[in-house]
Protein backbone atom coordinates (compact mmCIF):
# COMPACT_ATOMS: atom_id res chain seq x y z
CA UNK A 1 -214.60 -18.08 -165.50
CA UNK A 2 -213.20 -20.96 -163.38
CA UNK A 3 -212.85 -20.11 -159.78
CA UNK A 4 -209.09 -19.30 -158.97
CA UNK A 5 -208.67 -22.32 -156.27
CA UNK A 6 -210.39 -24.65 -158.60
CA UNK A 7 -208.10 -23.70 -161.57
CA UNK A 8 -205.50 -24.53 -159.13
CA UNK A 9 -206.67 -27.89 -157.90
CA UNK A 10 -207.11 -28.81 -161.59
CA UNK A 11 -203.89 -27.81 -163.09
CA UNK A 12 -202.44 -29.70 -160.16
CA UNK A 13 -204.39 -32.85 -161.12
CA UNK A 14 -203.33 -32.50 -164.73
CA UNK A 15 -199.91 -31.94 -163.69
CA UNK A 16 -199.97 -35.17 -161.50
CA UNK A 17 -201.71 -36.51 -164.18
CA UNK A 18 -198.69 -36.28 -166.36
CA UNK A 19 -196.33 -37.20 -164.21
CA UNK A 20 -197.81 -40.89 -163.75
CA UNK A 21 -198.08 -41.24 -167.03
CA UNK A 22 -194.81 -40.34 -168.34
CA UNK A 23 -193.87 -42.66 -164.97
CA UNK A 24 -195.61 -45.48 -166.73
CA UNK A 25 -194.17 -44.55 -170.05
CA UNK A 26 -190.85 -44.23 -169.15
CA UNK A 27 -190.44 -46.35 -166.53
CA UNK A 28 -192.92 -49.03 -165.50
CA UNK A 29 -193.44 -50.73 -169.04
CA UNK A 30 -189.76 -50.72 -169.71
CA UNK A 31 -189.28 -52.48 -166.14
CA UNK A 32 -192.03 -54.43 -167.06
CA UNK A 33 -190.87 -56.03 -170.29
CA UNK A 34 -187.89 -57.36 -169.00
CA UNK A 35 -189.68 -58.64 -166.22
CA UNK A 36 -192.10 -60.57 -168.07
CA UNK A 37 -189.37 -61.63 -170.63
CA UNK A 38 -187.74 -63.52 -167.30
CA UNK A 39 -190.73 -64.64 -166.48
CA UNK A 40 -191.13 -66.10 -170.36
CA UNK A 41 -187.71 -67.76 -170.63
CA UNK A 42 -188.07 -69.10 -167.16
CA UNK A 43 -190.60 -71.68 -168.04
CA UNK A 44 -188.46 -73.97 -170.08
CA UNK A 45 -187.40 -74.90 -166.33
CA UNK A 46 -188.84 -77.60 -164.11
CA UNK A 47 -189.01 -76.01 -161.65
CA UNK A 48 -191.41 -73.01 -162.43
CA UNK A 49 -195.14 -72.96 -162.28
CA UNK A 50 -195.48 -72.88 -166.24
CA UNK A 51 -193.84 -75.75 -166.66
CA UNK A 52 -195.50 -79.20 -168.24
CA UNK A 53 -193.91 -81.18 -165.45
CA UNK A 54 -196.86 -80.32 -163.49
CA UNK A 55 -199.53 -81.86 -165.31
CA UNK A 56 -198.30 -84.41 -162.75
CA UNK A 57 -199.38 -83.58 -160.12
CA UNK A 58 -203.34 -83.10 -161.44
CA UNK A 59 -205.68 -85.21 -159.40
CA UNK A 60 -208.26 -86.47 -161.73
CA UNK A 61 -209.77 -88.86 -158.91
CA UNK A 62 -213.88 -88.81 -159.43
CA UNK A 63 -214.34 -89.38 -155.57
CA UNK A 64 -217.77 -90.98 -154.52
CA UNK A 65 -220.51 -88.85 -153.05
CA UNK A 66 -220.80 -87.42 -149.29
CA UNK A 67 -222.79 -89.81 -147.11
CA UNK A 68 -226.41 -89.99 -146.93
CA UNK A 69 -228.37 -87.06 -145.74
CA UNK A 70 -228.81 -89.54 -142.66
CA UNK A 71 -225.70 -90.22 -141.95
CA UNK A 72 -224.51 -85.97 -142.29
CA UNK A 73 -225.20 -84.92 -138.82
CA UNK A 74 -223.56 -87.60 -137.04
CA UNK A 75 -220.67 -87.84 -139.38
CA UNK A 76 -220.26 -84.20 -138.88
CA UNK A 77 -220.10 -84.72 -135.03
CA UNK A 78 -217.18 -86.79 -135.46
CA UNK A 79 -214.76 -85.62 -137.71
CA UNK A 80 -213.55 -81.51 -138.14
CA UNK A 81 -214.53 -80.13 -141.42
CA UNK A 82 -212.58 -77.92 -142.52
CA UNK A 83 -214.16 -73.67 -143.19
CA UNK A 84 -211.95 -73.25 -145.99
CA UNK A 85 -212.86 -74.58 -149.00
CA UNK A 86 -209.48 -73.62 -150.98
CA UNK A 87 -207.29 -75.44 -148.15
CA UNK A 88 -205.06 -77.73 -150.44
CA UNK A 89 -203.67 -79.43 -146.95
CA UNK A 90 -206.61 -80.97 -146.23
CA UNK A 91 -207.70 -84.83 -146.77
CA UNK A 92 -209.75 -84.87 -150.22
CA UNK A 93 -212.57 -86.90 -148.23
CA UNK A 94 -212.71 -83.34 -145.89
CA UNK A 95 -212.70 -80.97 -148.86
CA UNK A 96 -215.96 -83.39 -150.54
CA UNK A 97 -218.00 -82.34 -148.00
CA UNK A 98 -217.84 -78.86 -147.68
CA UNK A 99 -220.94 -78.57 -149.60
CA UNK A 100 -224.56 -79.78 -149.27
CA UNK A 101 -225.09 -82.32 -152.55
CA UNK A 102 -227.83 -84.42 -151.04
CA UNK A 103 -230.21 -82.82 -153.77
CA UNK A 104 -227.41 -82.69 -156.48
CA UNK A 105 -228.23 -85.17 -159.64
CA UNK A 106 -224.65 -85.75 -159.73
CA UNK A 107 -222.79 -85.56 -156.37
CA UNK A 108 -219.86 -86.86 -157.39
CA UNK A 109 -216.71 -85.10 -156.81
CA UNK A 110 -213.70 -83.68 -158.68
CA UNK A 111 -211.14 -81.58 -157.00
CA UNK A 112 -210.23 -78.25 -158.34
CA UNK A 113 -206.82 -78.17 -159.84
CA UNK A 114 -205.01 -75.71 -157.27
CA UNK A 115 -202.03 -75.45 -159.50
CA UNK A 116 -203.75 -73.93 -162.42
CA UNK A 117 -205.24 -72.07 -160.11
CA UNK A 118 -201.87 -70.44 -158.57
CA UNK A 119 -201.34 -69.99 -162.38
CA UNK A 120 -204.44 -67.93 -162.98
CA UNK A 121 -203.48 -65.68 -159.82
CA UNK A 122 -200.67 -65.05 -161.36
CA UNK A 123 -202.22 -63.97 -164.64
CA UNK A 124 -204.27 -62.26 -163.35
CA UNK A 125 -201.95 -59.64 -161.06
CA UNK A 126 -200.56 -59.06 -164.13
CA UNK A 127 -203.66 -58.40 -166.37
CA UNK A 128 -204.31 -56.45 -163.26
CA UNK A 129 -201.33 -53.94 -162.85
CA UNK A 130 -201.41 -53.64 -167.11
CA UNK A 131 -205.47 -52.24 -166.93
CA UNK A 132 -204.28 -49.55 -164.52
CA UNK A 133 -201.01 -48.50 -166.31
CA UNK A 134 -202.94 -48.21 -169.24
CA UNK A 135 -205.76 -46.35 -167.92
CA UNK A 136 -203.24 -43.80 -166.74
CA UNK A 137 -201.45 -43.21 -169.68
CA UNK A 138 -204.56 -43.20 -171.48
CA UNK A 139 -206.34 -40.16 -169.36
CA UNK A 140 -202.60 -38.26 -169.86
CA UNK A 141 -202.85 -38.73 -173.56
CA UNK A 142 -206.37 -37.38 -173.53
CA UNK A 143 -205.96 -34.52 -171.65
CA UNK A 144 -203.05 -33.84 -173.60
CA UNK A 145 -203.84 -34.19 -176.96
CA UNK A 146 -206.57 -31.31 -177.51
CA UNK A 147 -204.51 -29.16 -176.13
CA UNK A 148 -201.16 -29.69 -178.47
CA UNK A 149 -203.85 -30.22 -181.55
CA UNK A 150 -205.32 -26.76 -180.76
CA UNK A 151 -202.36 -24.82 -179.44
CA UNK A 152 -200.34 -26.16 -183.00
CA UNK A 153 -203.21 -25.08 -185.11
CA UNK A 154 -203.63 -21.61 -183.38
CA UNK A 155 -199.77 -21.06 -183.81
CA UNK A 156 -199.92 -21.65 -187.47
CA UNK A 157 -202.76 -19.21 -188.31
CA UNK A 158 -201.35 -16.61 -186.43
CA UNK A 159 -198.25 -16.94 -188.24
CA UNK A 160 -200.28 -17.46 -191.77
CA UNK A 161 -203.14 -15.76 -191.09
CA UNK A 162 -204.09 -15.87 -195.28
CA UNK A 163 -203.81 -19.61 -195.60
CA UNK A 164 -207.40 -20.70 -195.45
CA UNK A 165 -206.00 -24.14 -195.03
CA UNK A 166 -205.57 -22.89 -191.02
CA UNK A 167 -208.55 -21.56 -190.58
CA UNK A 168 -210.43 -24.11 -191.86
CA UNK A 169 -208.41 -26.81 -189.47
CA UNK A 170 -209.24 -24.74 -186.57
CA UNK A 171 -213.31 -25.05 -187.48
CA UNK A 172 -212.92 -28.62 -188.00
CA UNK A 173 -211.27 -29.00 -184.53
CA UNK A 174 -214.20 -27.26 -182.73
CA UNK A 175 -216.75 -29.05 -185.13
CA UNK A 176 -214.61 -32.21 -183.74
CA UNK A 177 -214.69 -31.02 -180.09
CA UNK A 178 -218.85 -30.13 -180.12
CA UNK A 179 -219.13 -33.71 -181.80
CA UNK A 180 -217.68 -35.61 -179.18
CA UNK A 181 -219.55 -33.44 -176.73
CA UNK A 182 -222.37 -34.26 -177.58
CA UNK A 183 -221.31 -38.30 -177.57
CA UNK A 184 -220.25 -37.97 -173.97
CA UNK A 185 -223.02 -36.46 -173.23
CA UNK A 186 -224.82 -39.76 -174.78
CA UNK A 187 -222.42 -41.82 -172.79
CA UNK A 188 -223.30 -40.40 -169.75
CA UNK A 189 -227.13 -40.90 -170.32
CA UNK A 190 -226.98 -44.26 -171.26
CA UNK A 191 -225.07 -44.91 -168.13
CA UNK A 192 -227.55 -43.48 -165.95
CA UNK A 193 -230.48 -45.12 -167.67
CA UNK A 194 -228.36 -48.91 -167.11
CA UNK A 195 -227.90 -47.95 -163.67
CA UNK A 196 -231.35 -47.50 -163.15
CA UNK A 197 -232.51 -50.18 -164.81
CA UNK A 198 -230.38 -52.66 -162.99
CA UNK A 199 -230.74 -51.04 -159.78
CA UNK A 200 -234.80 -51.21 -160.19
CA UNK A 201 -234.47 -54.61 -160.94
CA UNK A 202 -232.34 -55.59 -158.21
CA UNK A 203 -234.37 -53.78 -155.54
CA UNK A 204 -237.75 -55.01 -156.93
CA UNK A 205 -236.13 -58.76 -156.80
CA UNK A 206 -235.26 -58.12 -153.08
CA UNK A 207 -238.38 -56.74 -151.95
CA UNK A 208 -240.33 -59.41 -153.86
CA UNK A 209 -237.98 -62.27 -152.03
């Protein structure tokens, strides 16, 4: 039998558990529709980030390569480069050189595009905040679901105890409970033998280096 403190702790997770979930239910993808929907019929406007009017401001320049490796030292000396290589206020001629491409085939440059980029931030908070209000609800729906399945099987065959009907439902749902058992079980392996693997790898790679 569980310890009486750890029963505690855990009904107290379940119960918190629960409560984000309905929060995210009830609450956070509501909010979160009309949000986006905003967001949506906002960028028939010029003047948001979605907008085509900024394809016109994409700098397609194919700038010419850094100077020669013999000129990089004293070129250096004269002029600040800049340490950040996502600075969109610096010259174009400052951002070329922020890497070595004497040994490049190609060293030709094209800028990054730093408004799709702002774009892609902004995509990406969002795929962000959905993953963890999904993963919420998702662990409240597990941990809920056994429990109504069994507790609304149970009720019926105590109240029909000569319908076979119940009592076979209630073997199925421990047949169904053993079964995935035993596939979390082979979830959990298979983990441990990826982690292993990579890890070995890894370390063997870095000792060998």
């Amino acid at each position: 039998m569980m310890d009486r403190a750890l029963a505690v702790q855990t009904e107290r997770f379940r119960s918190d558990v629960k409560q984000a979930g309905e929060e995210v239910v009830f609450s956070t993808f509501p909010k979160k529709t009309l949000e986006l929907q905003q967001l949506v019929l906002s960028t028939t406007n010029t003047s948001s980030p979605f907008h085509d009017a900024n394809l016109a401001s994409i700098d397609t320049t194919v700038y010419p390569p850094p100077l020669d490796s013999s000129d990089i030292d004293v070129h250096l000396k004269k002029r600040k480069i800049s340490t950040d290589p996502f600075n969109a206020n610096d010259p174009p001629s400052s951002r070329i050189n922020q890497h070595d491409t004497r040994h490049a085939r190609l060293s030709n440059t094209v800028l990054e595009n730093k408004h799709v980029k702002h774009l892609h931030s902004i995509i990406k908070k969002e795929c962000e905040e959905l993953v963890t209000s999904i993963d919420k609800v998702r662990l409240w729906v597990t941990l809920a679901i056994p429990k109504i399945e069994e507790a609304k099987i149970c009720s019926k065959l105590i109240k029909y105890p000569y319908l076979e009907d119940y009592t076979s439902a209630l073997l199925e749902h421990d047949e169904k409970q053993i079964f995935s058992a035993r596939h979390h079980l082979l979830d959990i392996r298979d983990l441990y033998a990826a982690l292993t693997d990579i890890t070995q790898k890894n370390i063997s790679k870095g000792f060998r280096s």
